[in-house]
Protein backbone atom coordinates (compact mmCIF):
# COMPACT_ATOMS: atom_id res chain seq x y z
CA UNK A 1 58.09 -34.17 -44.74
CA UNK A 2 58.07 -36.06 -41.58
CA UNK A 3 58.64 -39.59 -41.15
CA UNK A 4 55.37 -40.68 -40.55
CA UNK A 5 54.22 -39.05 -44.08
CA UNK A 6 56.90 -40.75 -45.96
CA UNK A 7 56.18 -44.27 -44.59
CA UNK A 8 52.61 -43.58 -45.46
CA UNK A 9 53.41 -42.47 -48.60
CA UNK A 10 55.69 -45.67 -49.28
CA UNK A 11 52.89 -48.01 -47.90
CA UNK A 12 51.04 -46.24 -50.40
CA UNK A 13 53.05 -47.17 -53.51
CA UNK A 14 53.13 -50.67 -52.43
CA UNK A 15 49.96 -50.62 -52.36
CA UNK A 16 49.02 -49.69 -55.40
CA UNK A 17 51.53 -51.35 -56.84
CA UNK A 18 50.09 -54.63 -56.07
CA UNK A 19 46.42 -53.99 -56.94
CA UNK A 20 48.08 -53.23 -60.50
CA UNK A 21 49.17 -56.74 -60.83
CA UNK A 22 46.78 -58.56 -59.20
CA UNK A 23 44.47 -56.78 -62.06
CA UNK A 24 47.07 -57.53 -64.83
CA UNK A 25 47.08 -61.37 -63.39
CA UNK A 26 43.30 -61.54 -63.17
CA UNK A 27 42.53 -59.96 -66.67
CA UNK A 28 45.18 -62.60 -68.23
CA UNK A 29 43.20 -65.17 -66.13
CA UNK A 30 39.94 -64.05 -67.37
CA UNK A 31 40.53 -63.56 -71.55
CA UNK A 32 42.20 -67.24 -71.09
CA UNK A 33 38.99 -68.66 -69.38
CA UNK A 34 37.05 -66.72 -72.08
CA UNK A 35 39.01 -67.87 -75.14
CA UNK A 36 38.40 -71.64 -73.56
CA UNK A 37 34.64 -71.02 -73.67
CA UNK A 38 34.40 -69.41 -76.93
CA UNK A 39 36.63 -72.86 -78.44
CA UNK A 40 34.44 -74.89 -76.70
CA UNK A 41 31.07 -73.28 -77.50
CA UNK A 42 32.34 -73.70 -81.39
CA UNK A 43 33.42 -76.48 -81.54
CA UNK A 44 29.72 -77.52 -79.85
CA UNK A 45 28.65 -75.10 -83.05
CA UNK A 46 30.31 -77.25 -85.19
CA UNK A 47 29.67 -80.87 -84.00
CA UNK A 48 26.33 -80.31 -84.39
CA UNK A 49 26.45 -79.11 -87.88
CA UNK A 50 28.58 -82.61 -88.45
CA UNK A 51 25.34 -84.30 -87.11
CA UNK A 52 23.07 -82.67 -89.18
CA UNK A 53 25.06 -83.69 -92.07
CA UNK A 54 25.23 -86.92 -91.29
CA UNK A 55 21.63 -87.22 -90.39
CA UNK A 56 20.45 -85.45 -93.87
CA UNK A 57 19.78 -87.66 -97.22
CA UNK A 58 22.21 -87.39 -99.72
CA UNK A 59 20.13 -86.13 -101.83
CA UNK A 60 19.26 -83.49 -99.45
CA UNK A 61 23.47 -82.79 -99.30
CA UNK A 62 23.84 -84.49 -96.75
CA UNK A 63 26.11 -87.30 -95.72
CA UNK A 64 23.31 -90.78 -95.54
CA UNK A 65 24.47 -91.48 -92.45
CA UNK A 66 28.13 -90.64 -93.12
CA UNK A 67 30.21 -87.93 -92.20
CA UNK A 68 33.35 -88.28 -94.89
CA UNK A 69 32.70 -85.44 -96.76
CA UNK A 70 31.37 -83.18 -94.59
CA UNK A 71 33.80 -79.99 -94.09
CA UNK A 72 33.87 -77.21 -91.44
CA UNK A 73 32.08 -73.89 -93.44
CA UNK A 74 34.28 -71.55 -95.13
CA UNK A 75 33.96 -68.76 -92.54
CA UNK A 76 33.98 -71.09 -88.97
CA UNK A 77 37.04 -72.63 -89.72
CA UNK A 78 38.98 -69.31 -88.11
CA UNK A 79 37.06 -66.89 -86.14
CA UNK A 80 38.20 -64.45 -83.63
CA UNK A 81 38.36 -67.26 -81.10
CA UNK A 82 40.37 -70.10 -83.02
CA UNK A 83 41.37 -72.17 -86.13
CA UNK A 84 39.75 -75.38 -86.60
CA UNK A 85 40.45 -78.39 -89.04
CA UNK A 86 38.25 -81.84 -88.99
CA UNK A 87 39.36 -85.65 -89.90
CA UNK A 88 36.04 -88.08 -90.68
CA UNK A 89 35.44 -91.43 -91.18
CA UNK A 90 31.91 -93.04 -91.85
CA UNK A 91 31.16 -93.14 -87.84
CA UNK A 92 32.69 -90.12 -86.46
CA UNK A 93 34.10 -86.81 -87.44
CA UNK A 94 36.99 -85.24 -84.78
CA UNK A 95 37.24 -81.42 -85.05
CA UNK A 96 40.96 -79.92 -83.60
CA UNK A 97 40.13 -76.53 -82.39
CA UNK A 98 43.22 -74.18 -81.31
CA UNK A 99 42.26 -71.09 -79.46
CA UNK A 100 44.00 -67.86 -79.29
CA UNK A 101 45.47 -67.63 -75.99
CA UNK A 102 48.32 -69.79 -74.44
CA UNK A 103 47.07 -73.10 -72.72
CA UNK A 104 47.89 -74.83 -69.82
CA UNK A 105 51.56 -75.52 -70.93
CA UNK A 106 52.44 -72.21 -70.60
CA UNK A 107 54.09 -72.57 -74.25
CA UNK A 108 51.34 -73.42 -77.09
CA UNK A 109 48.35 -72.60 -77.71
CA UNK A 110 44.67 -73.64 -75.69
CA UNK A 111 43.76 -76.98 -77.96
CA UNK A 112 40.71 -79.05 -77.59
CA UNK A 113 39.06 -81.85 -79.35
CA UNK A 114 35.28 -82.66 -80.53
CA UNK A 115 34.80 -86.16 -81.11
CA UNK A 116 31.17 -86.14 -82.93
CA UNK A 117 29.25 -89.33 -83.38
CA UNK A 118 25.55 -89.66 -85.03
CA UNK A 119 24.33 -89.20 -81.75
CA UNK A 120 27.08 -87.35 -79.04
CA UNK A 121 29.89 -84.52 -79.23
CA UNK A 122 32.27 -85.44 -76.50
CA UNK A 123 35.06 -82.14 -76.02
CA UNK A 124 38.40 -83.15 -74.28
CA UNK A 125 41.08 -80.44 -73.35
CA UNK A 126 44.66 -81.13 -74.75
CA UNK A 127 46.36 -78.16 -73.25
């Protein structure tokens, strides 16, 4: 081989090389944004099933304008995005959701919380 075919065929390796992790880095990019929606969009899910239960009569099930015993449903409290876990008091209920991929730490997991009121659910990002 000539020298012009070998530094074409080394320019070619790089090449390649780098589209592979530029894919690599933009697929890991991508399932985090994607876990981060899916926690969100659940715990939206859920907040509004907290509503609704505080909003429904007690002798409907529902809370009477209450939300201390209402409890995340058996299946939504894992899915394939995250594990969730509430705390309520009489004016609020805040549901912890922990998603699947690594946050913005680098180290634990993506984390957000839904603080749900009779009338709002207001989602802030931990990590």
């Amino acid at each position: 081989m000539g020298q012009q075919q070998i530094l074409l065929l080394v320019v070619s390796v790089i090449i390649v090389v780098l589209a592979i992790t530029i894919g690599i880095e933009m697929f890991a990019a991508n399932s985090k944004t994607s876990n981060r929606d899916g926690v969100v969009s659940e715990l939206n899910n859920l907040g509004t099933l907290a509503i609704q239960f505080y909003k429904k009569p007690e002798s409907f099930g529902g809370g009477s304008s209450s939300f201390i015993s209402w409890e995340i449903p058996e299946k939504m409290d894992s899915t394939s995005n995250g594990i969730y876990s509430v705390a309520c008091t009489n004016l609020n209920a805040t549901i912890t959701g922990f998603g699947q991929e690594v946050g913005n730490d680098g180290a634990n997991p993506i984390e957000m919380v839904a603080v749900v009121t009779s009338a709002s659910i207001v989602i802030s990002v931990v990590n």
